[in-house]
PDB file of N, CA and C in Angstrom:
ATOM      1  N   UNK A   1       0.847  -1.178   0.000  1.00  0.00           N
ATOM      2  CA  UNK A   1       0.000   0.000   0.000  1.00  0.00           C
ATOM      3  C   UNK A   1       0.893   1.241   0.000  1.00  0.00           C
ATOM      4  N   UNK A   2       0.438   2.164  -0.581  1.00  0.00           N
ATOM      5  CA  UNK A   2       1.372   3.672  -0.899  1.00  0.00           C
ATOM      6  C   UNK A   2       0.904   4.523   0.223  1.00  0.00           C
ATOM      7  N   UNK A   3       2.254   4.960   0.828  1.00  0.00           N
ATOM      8  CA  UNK A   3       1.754   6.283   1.719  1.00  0.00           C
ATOM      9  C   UNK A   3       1.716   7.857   0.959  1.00  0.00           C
ATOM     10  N   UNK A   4       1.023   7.935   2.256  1.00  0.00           N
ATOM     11  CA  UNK A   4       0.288   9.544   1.509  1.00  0.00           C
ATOM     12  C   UNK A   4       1.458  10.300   0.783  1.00  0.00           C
ATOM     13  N   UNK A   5       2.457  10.189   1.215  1.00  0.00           N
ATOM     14  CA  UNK A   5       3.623  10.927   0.615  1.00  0.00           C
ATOM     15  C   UNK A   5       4.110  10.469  -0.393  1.00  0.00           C
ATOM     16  N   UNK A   6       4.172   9.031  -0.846  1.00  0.00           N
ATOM     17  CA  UNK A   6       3.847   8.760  -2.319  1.00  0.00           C
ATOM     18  C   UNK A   6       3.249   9.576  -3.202  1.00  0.00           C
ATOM     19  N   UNK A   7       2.130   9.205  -2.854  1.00  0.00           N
ATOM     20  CA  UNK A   7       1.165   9.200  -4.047  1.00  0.00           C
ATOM     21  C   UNK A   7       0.774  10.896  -3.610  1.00  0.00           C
ATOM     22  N   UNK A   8       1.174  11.794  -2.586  1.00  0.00           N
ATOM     23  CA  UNK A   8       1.003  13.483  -3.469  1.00  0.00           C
ATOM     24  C   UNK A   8       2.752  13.610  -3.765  1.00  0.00           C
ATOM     25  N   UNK A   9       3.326  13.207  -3.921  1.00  0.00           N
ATOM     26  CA  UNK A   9       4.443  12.794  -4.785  1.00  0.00           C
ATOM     27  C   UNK A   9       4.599  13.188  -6.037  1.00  0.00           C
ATOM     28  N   UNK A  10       3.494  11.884  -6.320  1.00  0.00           N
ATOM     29  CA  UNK A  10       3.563  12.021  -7.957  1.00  0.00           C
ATOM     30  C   UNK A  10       2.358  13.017  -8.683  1.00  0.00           C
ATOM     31  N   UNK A  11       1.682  13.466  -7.902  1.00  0.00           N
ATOM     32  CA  UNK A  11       0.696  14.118  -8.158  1.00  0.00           C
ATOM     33  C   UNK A  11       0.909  15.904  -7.949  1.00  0.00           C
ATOM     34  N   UNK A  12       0.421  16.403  -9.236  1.00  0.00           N
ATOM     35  CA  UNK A  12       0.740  17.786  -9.447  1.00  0.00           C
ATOM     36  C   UNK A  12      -0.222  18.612  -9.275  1.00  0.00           C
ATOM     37  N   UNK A  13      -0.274  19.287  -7.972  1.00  0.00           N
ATOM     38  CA  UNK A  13      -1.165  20.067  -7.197  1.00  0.00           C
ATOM     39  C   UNK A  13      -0.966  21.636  -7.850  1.00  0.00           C
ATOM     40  N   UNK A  14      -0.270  21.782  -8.585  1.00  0.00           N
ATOM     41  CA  UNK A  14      -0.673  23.563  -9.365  1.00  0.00           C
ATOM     42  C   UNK A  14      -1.344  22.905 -10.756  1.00  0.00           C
ATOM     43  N   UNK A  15      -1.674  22.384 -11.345  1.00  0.00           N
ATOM     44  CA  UNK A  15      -2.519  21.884 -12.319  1.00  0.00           C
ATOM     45  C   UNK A  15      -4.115  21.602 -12.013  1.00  0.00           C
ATOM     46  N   UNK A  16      -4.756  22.476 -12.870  1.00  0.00           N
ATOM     47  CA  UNK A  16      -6.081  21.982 -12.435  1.00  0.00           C
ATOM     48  C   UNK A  16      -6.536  20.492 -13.026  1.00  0.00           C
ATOM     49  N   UNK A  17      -7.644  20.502 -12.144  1.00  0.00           N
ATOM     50  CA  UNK A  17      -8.359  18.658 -12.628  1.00  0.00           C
ATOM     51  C   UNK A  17      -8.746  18.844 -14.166  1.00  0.00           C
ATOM     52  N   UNK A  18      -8.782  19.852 -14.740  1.00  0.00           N
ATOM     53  CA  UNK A  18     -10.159  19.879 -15.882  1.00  0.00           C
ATOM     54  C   UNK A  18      -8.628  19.636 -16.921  1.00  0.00           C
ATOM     55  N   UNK A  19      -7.451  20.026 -16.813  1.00  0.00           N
ATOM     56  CA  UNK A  19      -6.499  20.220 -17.372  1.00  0.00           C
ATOM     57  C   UNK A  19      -5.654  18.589 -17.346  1.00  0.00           C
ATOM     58  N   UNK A  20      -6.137  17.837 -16.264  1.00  0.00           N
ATOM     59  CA  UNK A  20      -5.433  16.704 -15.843  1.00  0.00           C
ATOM     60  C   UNK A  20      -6.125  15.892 -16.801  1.00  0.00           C
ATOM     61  N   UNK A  21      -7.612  15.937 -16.444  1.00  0.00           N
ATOM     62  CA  UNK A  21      -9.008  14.958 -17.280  1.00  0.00           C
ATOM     63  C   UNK A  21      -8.389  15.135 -19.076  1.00  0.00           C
ATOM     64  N   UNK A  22      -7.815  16.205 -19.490  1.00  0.00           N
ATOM     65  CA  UNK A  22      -8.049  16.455 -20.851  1.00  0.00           C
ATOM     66  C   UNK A  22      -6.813  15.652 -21.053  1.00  0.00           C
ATOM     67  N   UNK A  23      -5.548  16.084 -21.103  1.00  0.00           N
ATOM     68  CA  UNK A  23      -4.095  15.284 -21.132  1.00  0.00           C
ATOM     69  C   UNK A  23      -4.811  13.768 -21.189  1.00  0.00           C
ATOM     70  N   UNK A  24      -4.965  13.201 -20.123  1.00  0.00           N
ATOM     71  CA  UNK A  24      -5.279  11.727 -20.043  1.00  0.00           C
ATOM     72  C   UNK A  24      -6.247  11.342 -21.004  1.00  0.00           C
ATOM     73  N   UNK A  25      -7.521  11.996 -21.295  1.00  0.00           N
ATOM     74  CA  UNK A  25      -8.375  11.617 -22.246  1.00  0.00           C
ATOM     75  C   UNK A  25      -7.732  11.581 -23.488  1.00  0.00           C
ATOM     76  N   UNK A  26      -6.379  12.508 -23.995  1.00  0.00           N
ATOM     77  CA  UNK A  26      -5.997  12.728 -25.071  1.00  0.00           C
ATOM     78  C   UNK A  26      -5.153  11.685 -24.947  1.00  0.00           C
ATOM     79  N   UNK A  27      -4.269  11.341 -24.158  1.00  0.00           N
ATOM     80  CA  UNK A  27      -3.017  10.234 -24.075  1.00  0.00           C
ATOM     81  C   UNK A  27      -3.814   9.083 -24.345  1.00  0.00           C
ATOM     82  N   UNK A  28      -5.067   8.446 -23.808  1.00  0.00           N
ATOM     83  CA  UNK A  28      -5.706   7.522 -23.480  1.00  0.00           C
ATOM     84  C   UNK A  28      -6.419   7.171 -25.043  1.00  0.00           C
ATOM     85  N   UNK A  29      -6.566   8.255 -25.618  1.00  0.00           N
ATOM     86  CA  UNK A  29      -7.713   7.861 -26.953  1.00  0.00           C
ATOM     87  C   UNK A  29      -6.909   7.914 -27.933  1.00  0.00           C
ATOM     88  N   UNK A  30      -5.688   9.120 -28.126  1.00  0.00           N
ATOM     89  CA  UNK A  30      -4.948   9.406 -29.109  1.00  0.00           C
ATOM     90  C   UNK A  30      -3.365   9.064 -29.274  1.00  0.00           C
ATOM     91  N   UNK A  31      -3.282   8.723 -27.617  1.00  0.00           N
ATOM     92  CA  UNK A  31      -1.532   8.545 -28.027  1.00  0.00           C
ATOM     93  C   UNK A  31      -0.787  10.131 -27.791  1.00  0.00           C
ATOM     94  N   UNK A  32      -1.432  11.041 -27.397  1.00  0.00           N
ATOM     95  CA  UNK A  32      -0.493  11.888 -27.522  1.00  0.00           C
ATOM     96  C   UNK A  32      -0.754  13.417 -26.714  1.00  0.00           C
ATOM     97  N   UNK A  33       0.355  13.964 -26.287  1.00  0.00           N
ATOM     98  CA  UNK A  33       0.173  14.838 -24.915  1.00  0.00           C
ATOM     99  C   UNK A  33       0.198  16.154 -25.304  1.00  0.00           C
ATOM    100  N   UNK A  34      -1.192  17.034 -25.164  1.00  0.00           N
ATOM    101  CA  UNK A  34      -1.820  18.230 -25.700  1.00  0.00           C
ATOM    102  C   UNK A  34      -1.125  19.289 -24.781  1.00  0.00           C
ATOM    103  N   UNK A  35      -0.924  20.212 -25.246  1.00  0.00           N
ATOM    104  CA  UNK A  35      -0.353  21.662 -24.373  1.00  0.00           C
ATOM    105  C   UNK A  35      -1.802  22.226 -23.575  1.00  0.00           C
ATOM    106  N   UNK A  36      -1.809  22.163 -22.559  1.00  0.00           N
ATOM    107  CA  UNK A  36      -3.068  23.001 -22.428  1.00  0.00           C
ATOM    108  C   UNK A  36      -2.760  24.089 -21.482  1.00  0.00           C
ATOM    109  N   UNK A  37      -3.466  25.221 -21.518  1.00  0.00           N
ATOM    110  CA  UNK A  37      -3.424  26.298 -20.623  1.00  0.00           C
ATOM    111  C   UNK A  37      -5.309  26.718 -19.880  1.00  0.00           C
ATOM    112  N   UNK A  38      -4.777  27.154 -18.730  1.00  0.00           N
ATOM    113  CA  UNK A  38      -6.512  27.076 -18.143  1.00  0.00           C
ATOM    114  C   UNK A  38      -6.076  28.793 -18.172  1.00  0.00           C
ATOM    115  N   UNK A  39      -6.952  29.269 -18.642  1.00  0.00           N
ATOM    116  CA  UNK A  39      -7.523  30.877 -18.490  1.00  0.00           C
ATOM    117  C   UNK A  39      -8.350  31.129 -18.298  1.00  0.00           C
ATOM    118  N   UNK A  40      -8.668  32.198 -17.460  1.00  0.00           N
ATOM    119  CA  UNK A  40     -10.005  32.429 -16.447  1.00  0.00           C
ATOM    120  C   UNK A  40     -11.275  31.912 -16.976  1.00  0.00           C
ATOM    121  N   UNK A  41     -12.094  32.364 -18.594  1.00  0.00           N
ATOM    122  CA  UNK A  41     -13.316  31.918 -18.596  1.00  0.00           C
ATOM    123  C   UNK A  41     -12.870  30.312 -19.928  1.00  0.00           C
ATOM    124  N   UNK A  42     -11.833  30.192 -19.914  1.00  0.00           N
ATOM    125  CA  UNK A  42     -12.057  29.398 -21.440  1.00  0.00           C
ATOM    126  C   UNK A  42     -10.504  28.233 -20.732  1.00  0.00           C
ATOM    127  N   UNK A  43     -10.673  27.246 -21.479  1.00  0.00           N
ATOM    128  CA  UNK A  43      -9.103  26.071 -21.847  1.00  0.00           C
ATOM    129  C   UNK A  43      -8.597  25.855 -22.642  1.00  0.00           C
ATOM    130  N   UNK A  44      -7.644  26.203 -23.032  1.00  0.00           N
ATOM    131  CA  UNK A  44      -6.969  26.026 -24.281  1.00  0.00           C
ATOM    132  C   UNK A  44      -5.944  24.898 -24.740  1.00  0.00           C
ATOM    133  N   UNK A  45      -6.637  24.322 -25.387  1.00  0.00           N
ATOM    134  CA  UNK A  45      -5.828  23.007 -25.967  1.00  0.00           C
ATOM    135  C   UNK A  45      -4.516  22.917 -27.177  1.00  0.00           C
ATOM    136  N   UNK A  46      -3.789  22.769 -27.398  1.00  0.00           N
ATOM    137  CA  UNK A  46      -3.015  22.828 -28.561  1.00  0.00           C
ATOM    138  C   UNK A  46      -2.608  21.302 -28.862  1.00  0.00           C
ATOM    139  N   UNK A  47      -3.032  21.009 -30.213  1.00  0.00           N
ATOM    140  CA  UNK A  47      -2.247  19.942 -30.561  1.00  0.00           C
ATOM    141  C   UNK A  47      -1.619  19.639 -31.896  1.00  0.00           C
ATOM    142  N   UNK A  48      -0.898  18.367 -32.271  1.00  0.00           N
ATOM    143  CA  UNK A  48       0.428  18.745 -33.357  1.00  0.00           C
ATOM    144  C   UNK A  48      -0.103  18.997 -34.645  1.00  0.00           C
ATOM    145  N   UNK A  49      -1.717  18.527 -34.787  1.00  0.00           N
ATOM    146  CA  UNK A  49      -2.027  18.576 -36.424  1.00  0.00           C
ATOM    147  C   UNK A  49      -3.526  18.741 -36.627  1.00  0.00           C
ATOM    148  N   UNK A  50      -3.723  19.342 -37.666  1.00  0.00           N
ATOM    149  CA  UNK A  50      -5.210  19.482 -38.030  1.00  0.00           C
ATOM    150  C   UNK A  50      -6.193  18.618 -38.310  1.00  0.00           C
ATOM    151  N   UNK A  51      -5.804  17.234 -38.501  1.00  0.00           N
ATOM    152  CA  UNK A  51      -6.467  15.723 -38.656  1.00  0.00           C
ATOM    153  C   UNK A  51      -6.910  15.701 -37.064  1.00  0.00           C
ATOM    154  N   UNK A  52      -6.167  15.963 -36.059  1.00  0.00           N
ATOM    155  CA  UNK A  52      -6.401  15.350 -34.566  1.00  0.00           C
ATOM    156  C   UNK A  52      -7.548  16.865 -34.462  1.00  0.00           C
ATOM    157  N   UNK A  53      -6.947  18.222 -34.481  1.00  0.00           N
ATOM    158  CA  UNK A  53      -7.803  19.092 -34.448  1.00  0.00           C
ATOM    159  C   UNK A  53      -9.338  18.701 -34.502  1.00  0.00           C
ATOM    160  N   UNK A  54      -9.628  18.683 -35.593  1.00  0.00           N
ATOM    161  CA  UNK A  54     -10.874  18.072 -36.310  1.00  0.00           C
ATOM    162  C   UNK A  54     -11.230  17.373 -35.459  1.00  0.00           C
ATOM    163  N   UNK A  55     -11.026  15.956 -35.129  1.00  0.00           N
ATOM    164  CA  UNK A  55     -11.742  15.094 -34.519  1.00  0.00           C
ATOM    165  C   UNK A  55     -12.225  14.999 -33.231  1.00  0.00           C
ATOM    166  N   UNK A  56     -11.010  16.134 -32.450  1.00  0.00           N
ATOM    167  CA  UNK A  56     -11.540  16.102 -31.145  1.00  0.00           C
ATOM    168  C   UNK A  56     -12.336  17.531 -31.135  1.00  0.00           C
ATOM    169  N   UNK A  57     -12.673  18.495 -31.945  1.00  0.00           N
ATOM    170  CA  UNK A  57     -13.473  19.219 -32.121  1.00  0.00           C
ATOM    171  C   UNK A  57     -15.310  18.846 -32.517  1.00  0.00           C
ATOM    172  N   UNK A  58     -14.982  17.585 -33.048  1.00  0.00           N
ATOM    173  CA  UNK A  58     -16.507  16.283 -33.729  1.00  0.00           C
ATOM    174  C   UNK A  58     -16.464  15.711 -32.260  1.00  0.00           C
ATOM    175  N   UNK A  59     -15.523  15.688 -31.059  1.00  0.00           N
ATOM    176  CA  UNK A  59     -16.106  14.632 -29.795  1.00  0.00           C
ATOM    177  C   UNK A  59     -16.234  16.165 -28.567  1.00  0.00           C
ATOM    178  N   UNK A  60     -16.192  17.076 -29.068  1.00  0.00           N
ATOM    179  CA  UNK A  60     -16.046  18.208 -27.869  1.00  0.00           C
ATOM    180  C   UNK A  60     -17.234  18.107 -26.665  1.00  0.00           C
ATOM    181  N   UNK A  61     -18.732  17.574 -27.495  1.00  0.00           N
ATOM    182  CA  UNK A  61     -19.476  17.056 -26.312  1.00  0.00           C
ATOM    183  C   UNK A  61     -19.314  16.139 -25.482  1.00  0.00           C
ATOM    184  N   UNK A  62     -18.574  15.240 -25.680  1.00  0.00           N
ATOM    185  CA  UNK A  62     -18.122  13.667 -24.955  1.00  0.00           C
ATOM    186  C   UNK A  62     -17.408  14.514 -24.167  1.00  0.00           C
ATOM    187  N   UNK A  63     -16.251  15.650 -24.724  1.00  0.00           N
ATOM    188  CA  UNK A  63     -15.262  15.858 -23.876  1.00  0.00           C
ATOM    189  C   UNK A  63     -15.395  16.269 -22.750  1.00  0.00           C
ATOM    190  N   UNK A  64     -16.361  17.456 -23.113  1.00  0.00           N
ATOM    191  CA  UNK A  64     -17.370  18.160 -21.804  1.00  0.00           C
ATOM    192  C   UNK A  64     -18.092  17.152 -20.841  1.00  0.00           C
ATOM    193  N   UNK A  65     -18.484  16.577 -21.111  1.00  0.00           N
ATOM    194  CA  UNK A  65     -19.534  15.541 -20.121  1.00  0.00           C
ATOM    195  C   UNK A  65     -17.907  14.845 -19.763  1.00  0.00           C
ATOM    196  N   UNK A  66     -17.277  13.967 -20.378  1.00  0.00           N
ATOM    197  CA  UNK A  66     -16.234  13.027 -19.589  1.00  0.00           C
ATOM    198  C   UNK A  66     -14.934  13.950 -18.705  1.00  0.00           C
ATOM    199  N   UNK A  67     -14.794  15.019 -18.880  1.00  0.00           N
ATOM    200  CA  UNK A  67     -13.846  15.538 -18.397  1.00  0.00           C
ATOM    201  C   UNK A  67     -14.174  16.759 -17.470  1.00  0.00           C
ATOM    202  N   UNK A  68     -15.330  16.814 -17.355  1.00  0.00           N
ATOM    203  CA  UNK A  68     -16.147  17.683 -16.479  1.00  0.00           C
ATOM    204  C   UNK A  68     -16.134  19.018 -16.794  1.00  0.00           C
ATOM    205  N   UNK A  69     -15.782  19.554 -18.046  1.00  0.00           N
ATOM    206  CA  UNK A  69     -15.381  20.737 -17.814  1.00  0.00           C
ATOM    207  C   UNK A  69     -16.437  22.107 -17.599  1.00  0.00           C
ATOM    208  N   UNK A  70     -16.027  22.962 -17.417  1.00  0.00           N
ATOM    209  CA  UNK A  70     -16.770  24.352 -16.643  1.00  0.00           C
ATOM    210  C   UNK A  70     -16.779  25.252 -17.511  1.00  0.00           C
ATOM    211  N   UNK A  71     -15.364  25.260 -18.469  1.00  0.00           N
ATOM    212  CA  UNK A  71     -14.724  26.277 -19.048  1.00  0.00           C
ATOM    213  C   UNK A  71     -15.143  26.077 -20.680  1.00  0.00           C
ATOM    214  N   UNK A  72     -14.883  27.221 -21.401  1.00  0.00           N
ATOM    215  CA  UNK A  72     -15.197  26.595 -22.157  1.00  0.00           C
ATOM    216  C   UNK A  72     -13.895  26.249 -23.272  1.00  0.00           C
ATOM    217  N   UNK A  73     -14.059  25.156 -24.313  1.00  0.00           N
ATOM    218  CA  UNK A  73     -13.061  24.950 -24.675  1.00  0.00           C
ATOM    219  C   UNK A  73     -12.641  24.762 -26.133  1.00  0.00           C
ATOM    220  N   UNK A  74     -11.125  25.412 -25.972  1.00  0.00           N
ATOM    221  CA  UNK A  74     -10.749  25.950 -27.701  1.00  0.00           C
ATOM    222  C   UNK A  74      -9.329  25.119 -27.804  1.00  0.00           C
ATOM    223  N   UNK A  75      -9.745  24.636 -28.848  1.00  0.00           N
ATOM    224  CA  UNK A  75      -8.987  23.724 -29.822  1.00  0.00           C
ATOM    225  C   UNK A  75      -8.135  24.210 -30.748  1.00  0.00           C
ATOM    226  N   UNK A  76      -6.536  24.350 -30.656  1.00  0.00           N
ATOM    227  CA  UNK A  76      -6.119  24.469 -31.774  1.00  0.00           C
ATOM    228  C   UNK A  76      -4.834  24.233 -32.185  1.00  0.00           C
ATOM    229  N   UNK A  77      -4.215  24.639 -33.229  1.00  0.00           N
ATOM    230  CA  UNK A  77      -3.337  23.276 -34.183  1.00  0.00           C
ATOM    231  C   UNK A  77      -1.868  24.140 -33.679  1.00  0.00           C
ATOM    232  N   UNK A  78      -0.781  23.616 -33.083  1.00  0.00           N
ATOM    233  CA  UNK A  78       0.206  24.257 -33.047  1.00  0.00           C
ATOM    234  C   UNK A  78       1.077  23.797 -32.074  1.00  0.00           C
TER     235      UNK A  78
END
């Protein structure tokens, strides 16, 4: 069993959750780790190409419901 000092260890407490949920949903579905920035009313995603753009722009409702988000969120290629 892991003590508490483990596991906030590995865990990155200046990162928000909505920012944690997106990375993992993206690593988890796509293979690959999105830049994101949280700014006050919106989240900003960046990723390497306009094929991935696209598609996670066609799942942005899944994204919202699975990743809880609040903010709202912008997608883009770079």
């Amino acid at each position: 069993m892991d003590s508490v000092k483990d596991i906030l260890a590995t865990k990155n407490l200046d990162e928000p959750t909505e920012a944690t949920a997106l990375r993992e949903y993206c690593q988890e579905l796509f293979g690959i780790t999105p830049k994101i920035s949280v700014k006050k009313d919106s989240v900003w995603m960046s990723v390497p190409n306009g094929i991935l753009a696209t598609e996670l722009r066609m799942r942005q409702p899944e994204i919202n419901r699975r990743c809880q988000l609040t903010k709202k969120l912008v997608i883009r290629i770079g």
